[in-house]
Protein backbone atom coordinates (compact mmCIF):
# COMPACT_ATOMS: atom_id res chain seq x y z
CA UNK A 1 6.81 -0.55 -3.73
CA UNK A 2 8.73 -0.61 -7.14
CA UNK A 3 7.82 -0.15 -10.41
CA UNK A 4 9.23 -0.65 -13.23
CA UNK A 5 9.01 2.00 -15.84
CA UNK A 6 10.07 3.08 -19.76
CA UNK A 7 10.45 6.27 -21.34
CA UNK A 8 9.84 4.55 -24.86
CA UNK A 9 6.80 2.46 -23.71
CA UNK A 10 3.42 3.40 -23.89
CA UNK A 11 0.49 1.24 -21.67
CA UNK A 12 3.55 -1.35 -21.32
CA UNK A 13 4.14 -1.59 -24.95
CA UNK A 14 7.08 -0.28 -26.17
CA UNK A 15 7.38 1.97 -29.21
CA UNK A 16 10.81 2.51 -29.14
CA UNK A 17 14.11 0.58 -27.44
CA UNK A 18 13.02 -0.53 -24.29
CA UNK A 19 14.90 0.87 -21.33
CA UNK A 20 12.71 -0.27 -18.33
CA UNK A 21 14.10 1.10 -14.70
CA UNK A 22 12.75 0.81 -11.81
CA UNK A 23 11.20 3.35 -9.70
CA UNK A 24 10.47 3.46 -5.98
CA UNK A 25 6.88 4.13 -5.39
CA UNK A 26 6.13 5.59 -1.89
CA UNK A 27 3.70 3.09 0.27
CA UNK A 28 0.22 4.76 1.29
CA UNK A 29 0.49 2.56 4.45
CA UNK A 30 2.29 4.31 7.92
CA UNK A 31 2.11 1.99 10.42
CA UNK A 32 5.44 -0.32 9.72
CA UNK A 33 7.36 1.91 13.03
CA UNK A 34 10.01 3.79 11.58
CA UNK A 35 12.77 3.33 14.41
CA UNK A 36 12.68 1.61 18.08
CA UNK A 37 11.33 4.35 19.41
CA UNK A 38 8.07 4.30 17.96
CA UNK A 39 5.07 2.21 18.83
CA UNK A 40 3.96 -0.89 16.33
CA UNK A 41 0.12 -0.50 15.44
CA UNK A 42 0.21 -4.44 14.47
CA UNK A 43 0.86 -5.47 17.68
CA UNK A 44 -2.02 -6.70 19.31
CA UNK A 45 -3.83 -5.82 16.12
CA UNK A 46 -2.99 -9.26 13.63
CA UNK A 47 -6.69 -10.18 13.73
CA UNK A 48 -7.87 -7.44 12.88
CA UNK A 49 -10.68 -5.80 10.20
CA UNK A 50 -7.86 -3.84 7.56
CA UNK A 51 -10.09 -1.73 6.25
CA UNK A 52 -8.78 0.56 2.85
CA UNK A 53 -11.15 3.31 1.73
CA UNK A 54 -14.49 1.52 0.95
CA UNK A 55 -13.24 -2.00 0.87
CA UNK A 56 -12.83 -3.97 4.11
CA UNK A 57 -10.95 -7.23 4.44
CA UNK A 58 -10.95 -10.08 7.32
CA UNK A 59 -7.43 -11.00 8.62
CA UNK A 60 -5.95 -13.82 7.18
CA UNK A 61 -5.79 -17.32 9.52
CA UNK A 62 -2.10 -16.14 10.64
CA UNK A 63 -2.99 -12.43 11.19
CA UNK A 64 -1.64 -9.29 9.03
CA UNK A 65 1.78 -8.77 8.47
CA UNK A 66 3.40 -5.02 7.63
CA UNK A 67 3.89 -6.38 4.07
CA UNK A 68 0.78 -7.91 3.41
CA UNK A 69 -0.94 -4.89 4.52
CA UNK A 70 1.65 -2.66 2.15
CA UNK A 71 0.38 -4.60 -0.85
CA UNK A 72 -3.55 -4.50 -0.55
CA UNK A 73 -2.85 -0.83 0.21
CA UNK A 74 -0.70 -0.51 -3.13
CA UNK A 75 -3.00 -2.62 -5.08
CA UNK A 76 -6.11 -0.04 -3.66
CA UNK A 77 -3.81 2.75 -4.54
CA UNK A 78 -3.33 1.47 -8.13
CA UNK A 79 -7.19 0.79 -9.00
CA UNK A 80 -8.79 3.72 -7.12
CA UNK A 81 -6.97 6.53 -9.15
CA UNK A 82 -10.16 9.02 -9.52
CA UNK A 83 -8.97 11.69 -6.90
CA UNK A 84 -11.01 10.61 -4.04
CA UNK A 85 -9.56 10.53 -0.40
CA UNK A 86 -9.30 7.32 1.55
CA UNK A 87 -8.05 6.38 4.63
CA UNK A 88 -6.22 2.82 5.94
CA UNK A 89 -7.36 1.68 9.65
CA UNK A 90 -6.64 -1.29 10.90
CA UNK A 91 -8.89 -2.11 13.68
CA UNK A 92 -9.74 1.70 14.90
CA UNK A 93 -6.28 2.53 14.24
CA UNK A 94 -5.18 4.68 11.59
CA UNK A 95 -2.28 3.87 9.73
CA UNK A 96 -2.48 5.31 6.08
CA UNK A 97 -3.99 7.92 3.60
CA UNK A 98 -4.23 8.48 0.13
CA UNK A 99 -3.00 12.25 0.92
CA UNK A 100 0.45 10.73 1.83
């Protein structure tokens, strides 16, 4: 995920000249395989419950994709920022953690 940020800005409003640049924000969510070699938890799994900490969502009509699942799991990420643990399953697979 990327963000953009500013030194000079304050709650996105900037105080100062704005120099936004963006940053890469590391994804929550593990189960996009990293090489060939490594075993893809969507397959087989596109219908299934994604469930992110306490909220759980039904697949969409065409199934989960690695980058739909990325995003719910940033936009938990961004509104659960109290400190508490969660976990990402997909099905009964695990594929993600807050203590990434």
């Amino acid at each position: 995920m990327v963000e953009y940020v500013c030194d000079s800005c304050q709650n996105q409003i900037c105080i100062d000249r704005c120099s936004r640049r963006a940053v890469v924000i590391p994804s929550k969510y593990i189960g996009r395989p990293q090489s060939e070699q490594e075993p893809d938890l969507l397959t087989g799994n596109e219908q299934s419950i994604l469930k992110v900490g306490e909220s759980v969502y039904q697949p969409p009509q065409h199934g989960w994709t690695h980058d739909l699942i990325e995003r719910y799991v940033n936009a938990y990420d961004k509104r659960h920022l109290n400190g508490d643990a969660w976990d990402v399953y997909l099905g009964s697979h695990w594929c993600g953690s807050s203590e990434i």
